[in-house]
Each structure stands twice: as C-alpha cells, then as structure tokens.
C-alpha atoms as a PDB file:
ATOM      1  CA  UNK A   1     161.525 257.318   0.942  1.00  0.00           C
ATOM      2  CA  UNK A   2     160.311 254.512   2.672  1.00  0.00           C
ATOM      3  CA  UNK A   3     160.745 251.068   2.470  1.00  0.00           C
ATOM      4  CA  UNK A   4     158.938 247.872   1.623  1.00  0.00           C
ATOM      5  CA  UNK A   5     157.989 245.778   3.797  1.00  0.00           C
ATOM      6  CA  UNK A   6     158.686 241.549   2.820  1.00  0.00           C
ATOM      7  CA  UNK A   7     155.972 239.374   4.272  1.00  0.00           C
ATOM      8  CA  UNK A   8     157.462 235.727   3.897  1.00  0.00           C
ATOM      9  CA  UNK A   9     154.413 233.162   3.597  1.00  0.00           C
ATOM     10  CA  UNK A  10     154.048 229.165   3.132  1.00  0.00           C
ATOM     11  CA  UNK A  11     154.121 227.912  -0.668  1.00  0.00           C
ATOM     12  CA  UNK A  12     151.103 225.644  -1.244  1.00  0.00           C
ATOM     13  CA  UNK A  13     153.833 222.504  -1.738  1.00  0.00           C
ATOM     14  CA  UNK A  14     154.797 223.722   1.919  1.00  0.00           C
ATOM     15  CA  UNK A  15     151.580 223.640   3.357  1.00  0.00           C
ATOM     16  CA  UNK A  16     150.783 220.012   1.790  1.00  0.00           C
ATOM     17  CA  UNK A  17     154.004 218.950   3.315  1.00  0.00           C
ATOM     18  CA  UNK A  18     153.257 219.892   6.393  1.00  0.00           C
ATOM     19  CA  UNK A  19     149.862 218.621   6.554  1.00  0.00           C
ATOM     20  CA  UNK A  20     150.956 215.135   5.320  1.00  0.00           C
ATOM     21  CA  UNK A  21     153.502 215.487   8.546  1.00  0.00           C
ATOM     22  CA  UNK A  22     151.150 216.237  10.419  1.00  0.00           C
ATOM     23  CA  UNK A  23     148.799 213.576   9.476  1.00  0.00           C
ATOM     24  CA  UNK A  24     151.795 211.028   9.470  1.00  0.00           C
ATOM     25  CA  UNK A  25     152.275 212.158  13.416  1.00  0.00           C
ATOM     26  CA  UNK A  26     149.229 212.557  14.303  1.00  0.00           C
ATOM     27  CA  UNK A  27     148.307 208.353  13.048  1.00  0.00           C
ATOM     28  CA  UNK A  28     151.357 207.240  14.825  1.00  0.00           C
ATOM     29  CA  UNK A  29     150.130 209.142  18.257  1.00  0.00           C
ATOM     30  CA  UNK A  30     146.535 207.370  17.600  1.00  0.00           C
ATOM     31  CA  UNK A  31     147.874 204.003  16.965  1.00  0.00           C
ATOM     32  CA  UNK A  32     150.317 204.232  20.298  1.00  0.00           C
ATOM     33  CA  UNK A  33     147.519 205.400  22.723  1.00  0.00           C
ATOM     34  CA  UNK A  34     144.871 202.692  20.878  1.00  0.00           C
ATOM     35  CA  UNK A  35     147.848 200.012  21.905  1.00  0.00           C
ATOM     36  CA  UNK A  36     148.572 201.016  25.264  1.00  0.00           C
ATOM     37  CA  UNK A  37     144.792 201.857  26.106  1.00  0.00           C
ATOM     38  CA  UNK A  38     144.131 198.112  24.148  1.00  0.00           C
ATOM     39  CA  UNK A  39     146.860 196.438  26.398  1.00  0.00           C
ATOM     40  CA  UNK A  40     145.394 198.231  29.809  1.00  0.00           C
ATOM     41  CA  UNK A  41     141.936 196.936  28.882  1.00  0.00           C
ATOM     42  CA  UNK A  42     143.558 193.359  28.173  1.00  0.00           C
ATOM     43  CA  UNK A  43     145.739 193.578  31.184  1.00  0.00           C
ATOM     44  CA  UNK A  44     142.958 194.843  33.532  1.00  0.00           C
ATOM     45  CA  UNK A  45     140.600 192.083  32.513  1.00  0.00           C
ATOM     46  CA  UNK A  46     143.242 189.330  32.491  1.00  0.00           C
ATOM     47  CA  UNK A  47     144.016 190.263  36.015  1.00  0.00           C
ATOM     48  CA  UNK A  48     139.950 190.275  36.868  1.00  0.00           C
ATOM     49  CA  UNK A  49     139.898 187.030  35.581  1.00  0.00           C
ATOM     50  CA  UNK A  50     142.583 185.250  37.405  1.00  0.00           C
ATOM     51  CA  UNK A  51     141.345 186.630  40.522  1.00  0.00           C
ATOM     52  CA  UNK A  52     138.051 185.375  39.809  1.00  0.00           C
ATOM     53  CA  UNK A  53     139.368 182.301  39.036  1.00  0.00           C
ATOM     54  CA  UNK A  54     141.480 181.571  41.966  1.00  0.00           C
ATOM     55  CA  UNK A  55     138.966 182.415  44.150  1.00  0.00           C
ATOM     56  CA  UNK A  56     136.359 179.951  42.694  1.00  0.00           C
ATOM     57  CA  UNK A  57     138.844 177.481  42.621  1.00  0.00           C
ATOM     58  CA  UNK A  58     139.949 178.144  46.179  1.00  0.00           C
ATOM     59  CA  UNK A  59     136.289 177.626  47.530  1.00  0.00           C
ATOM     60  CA  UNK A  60     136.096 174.523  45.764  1.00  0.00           C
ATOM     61  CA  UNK A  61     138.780 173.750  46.922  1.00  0.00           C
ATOM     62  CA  UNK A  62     138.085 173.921  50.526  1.00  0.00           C
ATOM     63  CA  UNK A  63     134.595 172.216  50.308  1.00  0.00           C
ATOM     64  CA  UNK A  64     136.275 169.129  48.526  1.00  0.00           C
ATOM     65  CA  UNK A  65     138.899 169.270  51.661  1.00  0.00           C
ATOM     66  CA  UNK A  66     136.192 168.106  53.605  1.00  0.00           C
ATOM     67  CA  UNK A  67     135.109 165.542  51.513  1.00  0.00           C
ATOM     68  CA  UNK A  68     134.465 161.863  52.231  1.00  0.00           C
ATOM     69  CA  UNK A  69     137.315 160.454  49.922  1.00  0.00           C
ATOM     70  CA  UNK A  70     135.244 157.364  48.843  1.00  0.00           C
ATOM     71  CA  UNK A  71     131.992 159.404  48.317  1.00  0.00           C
ATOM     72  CA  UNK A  72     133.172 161.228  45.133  1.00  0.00           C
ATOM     73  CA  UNK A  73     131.336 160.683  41.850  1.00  0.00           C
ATOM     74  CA  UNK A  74     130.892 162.532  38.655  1.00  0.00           C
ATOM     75  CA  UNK A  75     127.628 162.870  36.830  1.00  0.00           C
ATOM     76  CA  UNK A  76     126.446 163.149  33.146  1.00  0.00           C
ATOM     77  CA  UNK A  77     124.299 165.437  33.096  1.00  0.00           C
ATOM     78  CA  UNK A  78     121.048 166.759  35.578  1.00  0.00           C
ATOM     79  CA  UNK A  79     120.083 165.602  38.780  1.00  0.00           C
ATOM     80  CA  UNK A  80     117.574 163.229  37.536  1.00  0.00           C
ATOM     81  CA  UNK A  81     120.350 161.583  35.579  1.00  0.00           C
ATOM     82  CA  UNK A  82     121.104 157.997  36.831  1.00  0.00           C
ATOM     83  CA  UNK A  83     124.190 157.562  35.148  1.00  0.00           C
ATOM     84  CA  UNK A  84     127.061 158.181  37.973  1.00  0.00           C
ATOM     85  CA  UNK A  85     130.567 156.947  38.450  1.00  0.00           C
ATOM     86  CA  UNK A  86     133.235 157.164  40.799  1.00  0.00           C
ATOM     87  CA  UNK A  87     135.759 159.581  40.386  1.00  0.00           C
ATOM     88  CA  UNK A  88     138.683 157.728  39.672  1.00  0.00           C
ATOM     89  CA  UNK A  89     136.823 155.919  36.956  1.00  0.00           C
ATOM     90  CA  UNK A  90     135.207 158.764  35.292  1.00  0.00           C
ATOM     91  CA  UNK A  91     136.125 160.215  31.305  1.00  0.00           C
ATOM     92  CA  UNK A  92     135.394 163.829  30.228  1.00  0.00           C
ATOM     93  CA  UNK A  93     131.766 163.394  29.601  1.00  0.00           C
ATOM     94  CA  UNK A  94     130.972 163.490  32.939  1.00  0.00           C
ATOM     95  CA  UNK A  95     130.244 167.205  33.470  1.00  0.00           C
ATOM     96  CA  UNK A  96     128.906 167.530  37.581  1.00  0.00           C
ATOM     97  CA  UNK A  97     131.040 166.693  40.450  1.00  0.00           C
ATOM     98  CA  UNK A  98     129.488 165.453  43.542  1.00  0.00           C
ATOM     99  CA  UNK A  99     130.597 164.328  47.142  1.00  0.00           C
ATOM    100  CA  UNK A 100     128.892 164.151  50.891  1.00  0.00           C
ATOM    101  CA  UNK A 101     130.959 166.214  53.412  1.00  0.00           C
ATOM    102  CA  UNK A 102     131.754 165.391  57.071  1.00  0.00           C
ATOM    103  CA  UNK A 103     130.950 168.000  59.660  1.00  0.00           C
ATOM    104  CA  UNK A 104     133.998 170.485  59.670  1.00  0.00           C
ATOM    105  CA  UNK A 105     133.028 173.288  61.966  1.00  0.00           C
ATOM    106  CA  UNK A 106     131.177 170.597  64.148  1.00  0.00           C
ATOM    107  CA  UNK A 107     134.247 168.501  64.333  1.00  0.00           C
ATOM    108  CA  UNK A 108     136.995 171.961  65.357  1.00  0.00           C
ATOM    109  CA  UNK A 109     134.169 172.650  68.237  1.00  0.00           C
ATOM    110  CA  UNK A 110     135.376 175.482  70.662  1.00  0.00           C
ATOM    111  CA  UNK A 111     137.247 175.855  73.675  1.00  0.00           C
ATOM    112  CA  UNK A 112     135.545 172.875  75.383  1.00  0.00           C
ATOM    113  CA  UNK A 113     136.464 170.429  72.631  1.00  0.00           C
ATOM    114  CA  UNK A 114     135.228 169.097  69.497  1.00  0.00           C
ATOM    115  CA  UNK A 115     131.446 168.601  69.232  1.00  0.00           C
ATOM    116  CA  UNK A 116     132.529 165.222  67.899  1.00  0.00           C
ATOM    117  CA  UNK A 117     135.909 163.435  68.560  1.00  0.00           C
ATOM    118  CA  UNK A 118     135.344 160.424  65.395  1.00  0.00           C
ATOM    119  CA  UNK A 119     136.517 157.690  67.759  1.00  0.00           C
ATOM    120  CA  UNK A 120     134.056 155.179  69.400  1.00  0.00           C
ATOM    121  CA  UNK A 121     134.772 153.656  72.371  1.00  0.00           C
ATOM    122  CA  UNK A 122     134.588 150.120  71.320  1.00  0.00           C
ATOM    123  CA  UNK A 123     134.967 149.166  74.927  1.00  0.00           C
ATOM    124  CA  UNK A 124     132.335 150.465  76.611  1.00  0.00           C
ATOM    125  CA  UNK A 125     128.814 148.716  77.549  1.00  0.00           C
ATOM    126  CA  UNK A 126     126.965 151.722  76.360  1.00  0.00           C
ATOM    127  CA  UNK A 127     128.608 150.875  72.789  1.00  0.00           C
ATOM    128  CA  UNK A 128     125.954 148.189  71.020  1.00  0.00           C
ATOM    129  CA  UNK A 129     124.090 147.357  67.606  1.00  0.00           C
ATOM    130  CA  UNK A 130     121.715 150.207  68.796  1.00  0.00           C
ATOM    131  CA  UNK A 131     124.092 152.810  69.459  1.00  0.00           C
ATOM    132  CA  UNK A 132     127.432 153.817  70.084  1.00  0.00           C
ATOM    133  CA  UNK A 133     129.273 155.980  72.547  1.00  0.00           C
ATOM    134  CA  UNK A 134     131.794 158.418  71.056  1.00  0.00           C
ATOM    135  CA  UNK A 135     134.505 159.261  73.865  1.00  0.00           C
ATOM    136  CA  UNK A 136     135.270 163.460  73.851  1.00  0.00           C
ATOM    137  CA  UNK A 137     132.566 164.176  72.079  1.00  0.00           C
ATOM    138  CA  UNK A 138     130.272 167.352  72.705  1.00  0.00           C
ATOM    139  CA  UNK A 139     127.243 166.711  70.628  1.00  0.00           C
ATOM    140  CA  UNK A 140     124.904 169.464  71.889  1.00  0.00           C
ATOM    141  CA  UNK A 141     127.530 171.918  70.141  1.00  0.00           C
ATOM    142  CA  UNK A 142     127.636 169.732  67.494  1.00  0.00           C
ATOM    143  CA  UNK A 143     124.020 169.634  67.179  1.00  0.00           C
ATOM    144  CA  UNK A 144     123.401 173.720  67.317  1.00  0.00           C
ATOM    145  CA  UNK A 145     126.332 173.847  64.848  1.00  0.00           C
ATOM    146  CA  UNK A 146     124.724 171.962  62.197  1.00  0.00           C
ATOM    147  CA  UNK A 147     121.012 173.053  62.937  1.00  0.00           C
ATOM    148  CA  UNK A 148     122.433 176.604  62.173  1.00  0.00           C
ATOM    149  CA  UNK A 149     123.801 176.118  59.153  1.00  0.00           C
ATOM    150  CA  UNK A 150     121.408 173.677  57.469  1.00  0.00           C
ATOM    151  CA  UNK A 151     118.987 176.285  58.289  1.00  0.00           C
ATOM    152  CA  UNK A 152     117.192 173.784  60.638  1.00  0.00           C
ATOM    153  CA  UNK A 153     116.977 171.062  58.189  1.00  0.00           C
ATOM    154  CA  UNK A 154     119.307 168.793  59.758  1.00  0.00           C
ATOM    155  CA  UNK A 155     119.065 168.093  63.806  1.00  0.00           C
ATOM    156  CA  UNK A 156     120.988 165.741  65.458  1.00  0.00           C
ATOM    157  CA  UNK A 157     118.462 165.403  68.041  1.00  0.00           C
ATOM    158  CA  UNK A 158     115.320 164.757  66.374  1.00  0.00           C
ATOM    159  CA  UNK A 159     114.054 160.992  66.686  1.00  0.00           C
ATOM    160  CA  UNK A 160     113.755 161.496  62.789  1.00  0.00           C
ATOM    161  CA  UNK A 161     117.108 163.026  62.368  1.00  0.00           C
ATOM    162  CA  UNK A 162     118.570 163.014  59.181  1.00  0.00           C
ATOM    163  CA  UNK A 163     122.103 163.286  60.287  1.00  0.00           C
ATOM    164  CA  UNK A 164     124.513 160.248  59.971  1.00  0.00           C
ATOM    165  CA  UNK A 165     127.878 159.242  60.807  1.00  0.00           C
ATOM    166  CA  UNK A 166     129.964 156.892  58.153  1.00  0.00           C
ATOM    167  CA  UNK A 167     132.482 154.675  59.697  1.00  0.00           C
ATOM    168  CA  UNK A 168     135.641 154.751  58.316  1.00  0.00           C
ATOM    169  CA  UNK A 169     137.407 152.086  55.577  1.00  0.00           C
ATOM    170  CA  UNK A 170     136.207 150.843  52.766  1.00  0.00           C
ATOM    171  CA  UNK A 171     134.142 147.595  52.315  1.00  0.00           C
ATOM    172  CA  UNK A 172     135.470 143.864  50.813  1.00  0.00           C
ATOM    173  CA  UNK A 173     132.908 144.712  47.737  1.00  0.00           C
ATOM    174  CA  UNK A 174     132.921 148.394  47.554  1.00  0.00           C
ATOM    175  CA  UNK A 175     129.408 149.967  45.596  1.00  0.00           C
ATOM    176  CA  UNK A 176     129.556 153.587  45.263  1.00  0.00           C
ATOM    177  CA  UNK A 177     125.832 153.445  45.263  1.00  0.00           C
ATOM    178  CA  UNK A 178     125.448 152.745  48.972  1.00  0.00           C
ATOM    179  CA  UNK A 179     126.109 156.264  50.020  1.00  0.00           C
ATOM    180  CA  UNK A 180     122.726 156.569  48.714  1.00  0.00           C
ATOM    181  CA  UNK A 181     123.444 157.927  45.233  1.00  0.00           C
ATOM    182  CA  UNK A 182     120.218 157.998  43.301  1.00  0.00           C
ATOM    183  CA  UNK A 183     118.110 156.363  45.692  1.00  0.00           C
ATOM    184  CA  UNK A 184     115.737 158.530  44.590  1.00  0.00           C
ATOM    185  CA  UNK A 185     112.703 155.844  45.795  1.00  0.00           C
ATOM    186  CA  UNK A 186     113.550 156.020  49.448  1.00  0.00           C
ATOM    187  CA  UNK A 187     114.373 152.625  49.812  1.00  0.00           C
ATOM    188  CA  UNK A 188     116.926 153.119  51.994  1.00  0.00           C
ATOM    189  CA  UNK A 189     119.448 152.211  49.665  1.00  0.00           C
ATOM    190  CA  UNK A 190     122.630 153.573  52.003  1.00  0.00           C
ATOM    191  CA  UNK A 191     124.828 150.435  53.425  1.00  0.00           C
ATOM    192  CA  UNK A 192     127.234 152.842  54.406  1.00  0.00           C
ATOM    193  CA  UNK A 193     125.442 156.057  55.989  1.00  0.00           C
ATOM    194  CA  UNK A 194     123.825 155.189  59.326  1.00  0.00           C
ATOM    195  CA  UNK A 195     121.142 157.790  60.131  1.00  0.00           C
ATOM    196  CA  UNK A 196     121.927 158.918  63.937  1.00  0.00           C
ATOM    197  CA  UNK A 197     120.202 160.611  67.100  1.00  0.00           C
ATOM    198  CA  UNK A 198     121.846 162.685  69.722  1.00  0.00           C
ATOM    199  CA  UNK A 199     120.273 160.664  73.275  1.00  0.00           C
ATOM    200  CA  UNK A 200     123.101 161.962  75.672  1.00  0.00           C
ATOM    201  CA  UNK A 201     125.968 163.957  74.957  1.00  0.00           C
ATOM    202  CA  UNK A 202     128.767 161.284  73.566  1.00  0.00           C
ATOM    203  CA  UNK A 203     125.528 158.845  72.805  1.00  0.00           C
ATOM    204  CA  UNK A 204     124.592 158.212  69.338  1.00  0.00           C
ATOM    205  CA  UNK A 205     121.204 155.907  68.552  1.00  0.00           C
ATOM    206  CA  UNK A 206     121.118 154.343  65.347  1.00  0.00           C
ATOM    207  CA  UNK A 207     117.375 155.600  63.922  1.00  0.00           C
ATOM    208  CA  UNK A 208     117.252 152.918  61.021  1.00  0.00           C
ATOM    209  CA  UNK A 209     119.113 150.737  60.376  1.00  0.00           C
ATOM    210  CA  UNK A 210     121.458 148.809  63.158  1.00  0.00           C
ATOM    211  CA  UNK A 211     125.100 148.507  62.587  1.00  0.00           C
ATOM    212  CA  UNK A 212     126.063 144.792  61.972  1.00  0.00           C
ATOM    213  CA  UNK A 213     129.735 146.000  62.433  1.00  0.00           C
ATOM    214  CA  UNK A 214     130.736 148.920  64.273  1.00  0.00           C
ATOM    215  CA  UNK A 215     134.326 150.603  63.749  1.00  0.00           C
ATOM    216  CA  UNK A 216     136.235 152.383  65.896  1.00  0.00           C
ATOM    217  CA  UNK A 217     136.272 155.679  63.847  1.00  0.00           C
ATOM    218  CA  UNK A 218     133.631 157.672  62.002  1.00  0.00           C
ATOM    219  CA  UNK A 219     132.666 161.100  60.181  1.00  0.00           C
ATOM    220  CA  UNK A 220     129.613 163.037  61.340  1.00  0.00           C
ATOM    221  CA  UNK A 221     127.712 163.935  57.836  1.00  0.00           C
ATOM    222  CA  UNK A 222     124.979 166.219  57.075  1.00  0.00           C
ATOM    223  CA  UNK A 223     124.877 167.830  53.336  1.00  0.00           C
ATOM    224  CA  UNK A 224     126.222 166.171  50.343  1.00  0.00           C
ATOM    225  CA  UNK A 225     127.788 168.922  47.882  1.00  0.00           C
ATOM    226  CA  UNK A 226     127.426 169.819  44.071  1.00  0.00           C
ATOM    227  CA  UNK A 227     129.636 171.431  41.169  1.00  0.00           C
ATOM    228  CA  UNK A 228     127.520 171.858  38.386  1.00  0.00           C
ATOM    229  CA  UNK A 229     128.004 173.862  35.360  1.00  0.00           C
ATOM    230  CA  UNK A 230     124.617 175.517  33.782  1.00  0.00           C
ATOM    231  CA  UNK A 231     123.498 177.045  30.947  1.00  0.00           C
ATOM    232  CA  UNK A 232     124.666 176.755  27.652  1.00  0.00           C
ATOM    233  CA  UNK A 233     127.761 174.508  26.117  1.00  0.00           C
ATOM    234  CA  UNK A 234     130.031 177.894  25.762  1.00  0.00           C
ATOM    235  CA  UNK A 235     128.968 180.262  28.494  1.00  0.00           C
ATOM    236  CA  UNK A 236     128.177 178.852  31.759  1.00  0.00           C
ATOM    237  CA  UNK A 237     127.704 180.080  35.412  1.00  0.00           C
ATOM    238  CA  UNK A 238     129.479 177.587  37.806  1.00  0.00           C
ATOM    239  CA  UNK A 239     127.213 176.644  41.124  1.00  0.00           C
ATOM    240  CA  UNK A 240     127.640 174.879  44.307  1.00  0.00           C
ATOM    241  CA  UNK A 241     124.633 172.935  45.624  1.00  0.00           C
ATOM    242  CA  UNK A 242     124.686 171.810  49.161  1.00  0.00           C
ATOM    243  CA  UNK A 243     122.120 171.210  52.258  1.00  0.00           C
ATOM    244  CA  UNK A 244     120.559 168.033  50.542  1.00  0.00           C
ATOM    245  CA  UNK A 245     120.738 164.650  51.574  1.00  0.00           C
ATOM    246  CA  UNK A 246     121.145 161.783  49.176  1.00  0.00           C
ATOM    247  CA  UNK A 247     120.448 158.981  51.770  1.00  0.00           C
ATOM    248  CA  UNK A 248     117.200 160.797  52.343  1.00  0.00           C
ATOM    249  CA  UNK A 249     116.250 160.620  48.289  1.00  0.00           C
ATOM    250  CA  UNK A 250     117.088 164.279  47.777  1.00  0.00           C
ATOM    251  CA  UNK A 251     118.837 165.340  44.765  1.00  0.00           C
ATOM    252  CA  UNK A 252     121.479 168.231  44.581  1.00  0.00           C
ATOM    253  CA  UNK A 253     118.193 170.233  42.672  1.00  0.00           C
ATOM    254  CA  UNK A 254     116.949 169.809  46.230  1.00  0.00           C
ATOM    255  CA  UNK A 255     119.454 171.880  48.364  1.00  0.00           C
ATOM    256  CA  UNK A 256     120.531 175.609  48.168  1.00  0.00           C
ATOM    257  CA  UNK A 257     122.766 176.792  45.902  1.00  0.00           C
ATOM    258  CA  UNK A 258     125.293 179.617  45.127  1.00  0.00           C
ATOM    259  CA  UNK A 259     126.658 180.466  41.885  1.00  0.00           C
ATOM    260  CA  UNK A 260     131.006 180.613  42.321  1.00  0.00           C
ATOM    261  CA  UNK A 261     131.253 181.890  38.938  1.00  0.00           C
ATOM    262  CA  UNK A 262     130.096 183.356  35.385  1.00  0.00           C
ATOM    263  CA  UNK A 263     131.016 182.880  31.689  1.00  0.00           C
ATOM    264  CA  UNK A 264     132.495 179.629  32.757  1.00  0.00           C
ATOM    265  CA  UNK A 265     133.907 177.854  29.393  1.00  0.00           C
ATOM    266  CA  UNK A 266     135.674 174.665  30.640  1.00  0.00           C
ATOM    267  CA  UNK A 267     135.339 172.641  34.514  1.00  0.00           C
ATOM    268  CA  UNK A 268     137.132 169.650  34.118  1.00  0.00           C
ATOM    269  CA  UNK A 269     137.659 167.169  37.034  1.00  0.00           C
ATOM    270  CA  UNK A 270     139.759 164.136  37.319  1.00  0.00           C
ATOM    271  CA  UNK A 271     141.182 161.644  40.047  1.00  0.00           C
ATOM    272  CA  UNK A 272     144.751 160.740  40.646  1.00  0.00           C
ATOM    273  CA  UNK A 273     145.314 158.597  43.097  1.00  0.00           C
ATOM    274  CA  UNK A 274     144.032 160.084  46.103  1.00  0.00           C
ATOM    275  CA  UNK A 275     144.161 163.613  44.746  1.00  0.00           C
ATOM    276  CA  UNK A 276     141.425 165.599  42.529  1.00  0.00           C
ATOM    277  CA  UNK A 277     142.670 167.656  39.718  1.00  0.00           C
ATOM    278  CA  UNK A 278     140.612 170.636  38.743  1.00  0.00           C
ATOM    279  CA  UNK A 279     140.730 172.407  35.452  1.00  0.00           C
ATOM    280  CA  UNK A 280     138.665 176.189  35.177  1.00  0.00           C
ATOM    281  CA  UNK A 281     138.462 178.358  32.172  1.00  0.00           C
ATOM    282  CA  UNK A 282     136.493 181.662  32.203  1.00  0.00           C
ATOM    283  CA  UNK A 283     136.156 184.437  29.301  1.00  0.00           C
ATOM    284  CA  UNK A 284     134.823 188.314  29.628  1.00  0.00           C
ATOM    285  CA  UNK A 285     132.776 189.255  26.831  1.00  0.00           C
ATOM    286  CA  UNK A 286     134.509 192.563  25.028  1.00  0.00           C
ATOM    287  CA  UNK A 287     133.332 195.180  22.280  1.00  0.00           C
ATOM    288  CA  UNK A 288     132.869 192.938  18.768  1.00  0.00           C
ATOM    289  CA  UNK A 289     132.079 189.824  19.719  1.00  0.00           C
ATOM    290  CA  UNK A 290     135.346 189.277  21.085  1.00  0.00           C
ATOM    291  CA  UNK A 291     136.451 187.812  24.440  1.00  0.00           C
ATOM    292  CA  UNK A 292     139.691 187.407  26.856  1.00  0.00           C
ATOM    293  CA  UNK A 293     139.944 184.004  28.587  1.00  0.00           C
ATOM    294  CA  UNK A 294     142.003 182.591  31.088  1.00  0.00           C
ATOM    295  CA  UNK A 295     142.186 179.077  32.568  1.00  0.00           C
ATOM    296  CA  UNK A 296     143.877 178.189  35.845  1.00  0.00           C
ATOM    297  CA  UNK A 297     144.466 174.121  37.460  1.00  0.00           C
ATOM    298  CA  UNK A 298     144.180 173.603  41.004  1.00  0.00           C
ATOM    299  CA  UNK A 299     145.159 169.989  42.582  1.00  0.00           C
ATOM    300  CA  UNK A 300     143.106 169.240  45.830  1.00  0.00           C
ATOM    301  CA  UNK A 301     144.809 166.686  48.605  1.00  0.00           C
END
C-alpha cells in the first residue's frame, strides 16, 4: 500500500506576513543607504568647499601681505564709482576692496641682492630733488622682474615709466586720495606716488613731479590690486584685478583679472587696527534647488 505524500505550503495570512516583513526591511535598508549616501554627498561637498575656501582666502591673503598699509580703501560699487573710503573707516556697504602693492619678488632679488634695498642714501651728492640714490639696490633685476610680470606694461627704465616708489610714513594731513584714487582725469592727482626712472643701477630720476621732501625709506610700486565680487546679489564669482595703475588714471576694469572663486554668497572686509579681517561664504548648488554652504574668516597682519 503506499503512502501519501504531505506537501506543507504557506497560508495566504503567511504570505501577507511575510511580504509586509519584507517590505518593513526592505524601507529600513532604503532609508539607511539614502542617509549614508545623503551624508557622503554632504560630507564630500563640505570638504570641497572648505578647500576652496581656504585657498581663495590664502591668495588673498598673500596679495594683501604685500600691501601698502595706508593705501587700502573699500569701494561701493564699480570702478567708475567715486565713492571710496579708507579701510578703517568703511561700513558693510562697501562691497570691493582695493590696495597698491610694493614690488615683492623685485624686492627678495636673487643671489646678488635685492633689486631694490628701500633705503636712500640721504647722504650722498647723487641724492637731490631730481633723484635719489638707493644704496644695495640692483635695479636692472628689478626692472626685468617687473617688465615680466606686468607683461611689459610697467618698465622701470622707460623715460615715461610708470613705475613709482612711495616713501614711507604718513603725512601731517593724511588724504587717501593722493595715491591717486579716482584720478580718473589725469591730473596728476598722486602727492604720495612719485613716478620713477631707472638712470644707473641704484639711481632713481623723478619723471614728474620732484620730491619737496625725500625720506630715507621707500616701496617700489607697480600694480594696484582689486577684490571684487560680480554678478548677482546671491551668487557671485570672486575676482582679483591687478596690472593697473591708479596714479596713471586707470581703473581696476583696466588691468587683468582672475576669478579666485564661484558661487560666492558673502566677502566681507573690515580693519582693526593694523590688521584686515576677511569674511568668505560659498554654496554648491545640489538636486532641488537646494545648496550646502560654508563660510570661513581669515585675519591678515
């Protein structure tokens, strides 16, 4: 006789069950990989951003190292704008930071020396209203070094050079104006830049206007420098104009520029005593109109 055979099978309450279990493990697994892929995407872009930032804010940085203290301003709003201030006296509508730069890479030289020491040798005969005669100084490096990198728009030697040296000190009656700020006429509107000629190589002639006092140390300037946010109110690329000359009537609109950064939402600048205090905010646009920001403060010496 034989026997029957039991086939067990699922019951239809079972099979639901097991379905809804499924389901119920199944939504948990989506939600954990949507959070951890979610937190990679926000991780990976907050660490974008940061290096972004610090690496805008460390080129700035560097440029404003250079800076002739006393030459800062800040600036409402284009280049064509005439309503300036000095840094230390500046509010938060003032949206463009601008300053005139000694020579640097002129001034570290090479193995020979410095293409220009900054001392004048007050002593000596060759030292005048006409010119001046700048002990240590090696001013045909000085000269290549700065034709190079204005890309020829700057030569110490020419008789029409547009080079100048700025003594160092500030004025009785200081003006923040007579570094040439918005002397857009070419009136020569620059007490305190004195355009300069390489004739010998620690000579300096005076081109245009003679000094009435001459101090015993200067800065060799070339380019003035600009940090100027554009485009719209909430998304912004930050740029750097440089290679233009305000004591020449140029305008930063007149140099080169580079952009240090995009989807810029905040540049704030302000002066503390002889420090400059930077504030930089940037987003990255993400899927539904939604974006990631970071902001980062950098004080510069």
């Amino acid at each position: 006789m034989n026997k029957l055979k039991k086939h067990f099978a699922f019951t239809m309450v079972e099979m639901i069950f097991v379905i809804v279990v499924l389901g119920i493990v199944a939504a948990i697994g989506s939600g954990i990989i949507a959070k951890i892929y979610e937190s990679y995407i926000y991780s990976n872009n907050i660490n974008t951003l940061q290096a972004k930032t610090e690496l805008a804010l460390m080129k700035i940085s560097k440029y404003l190292s250079f800076r002739i203290k006393n030459s800062v301003i800040a600036r409402k709003l284009s280049p064509n704008d005439n309503n300036i201030s000095s840094l230390s006296t500046a509010d938060g509508t003032y949206k463009i930071l601008e300053w005139i730069g000694y020579d640097n890479e002129g001034f570290e030289g090479n193995t020979t020396g410095p293409g220009w020491s900054g001392f004048i040798d007050l002593s000596s005969s060759q030292t005048n209203k006409t010119q001046i005669k700048t002990s240590g100084s090696h001013l045909t490096y000085a000269t290549n070094v700065i034709n190079a990198l204005s890309n020829k728009e700057a030569n110490l030697s020419d008789v029409n050079s547009s080079v100048a040296i700025i003594f160092k000190g500030l004025p009785n009656q200081f003006d923040i104006k007579q570094y040439g700020w918005n002397d857009w006429s070419g009136t020569k509107n620059h007490n305190y830049i004195f355009r300069v000629q390489k004739i010998a190589p620690d000579i300096l002639k005076f081109i245009e206007n003679n000094a009435s006092t001459i101090y015993e140390q200067y800065q060799l300037v070339w380019s003035a420098y600009a940090i100027v946010p554009e485009g719209n109110a909430s998304d912004r690329n930050l740029t750097l104009y440089y290679n233009y000359r305000p004591w020449m009537a140029q305008k930063y609109s007149d140099g080169n520029k580079s952009v240090l950064l995009e989807h810029v939402s905040t540049f704030k600048f302000k002066q503390i005593g002889n420090t400059i205090r930077l504030k930089l905010c940037i987003f990255n646009p993400i899927i539904n109109d939604e974006n990631i920001s970071f902001c980062k403060e950098k004080v510069v010496f």
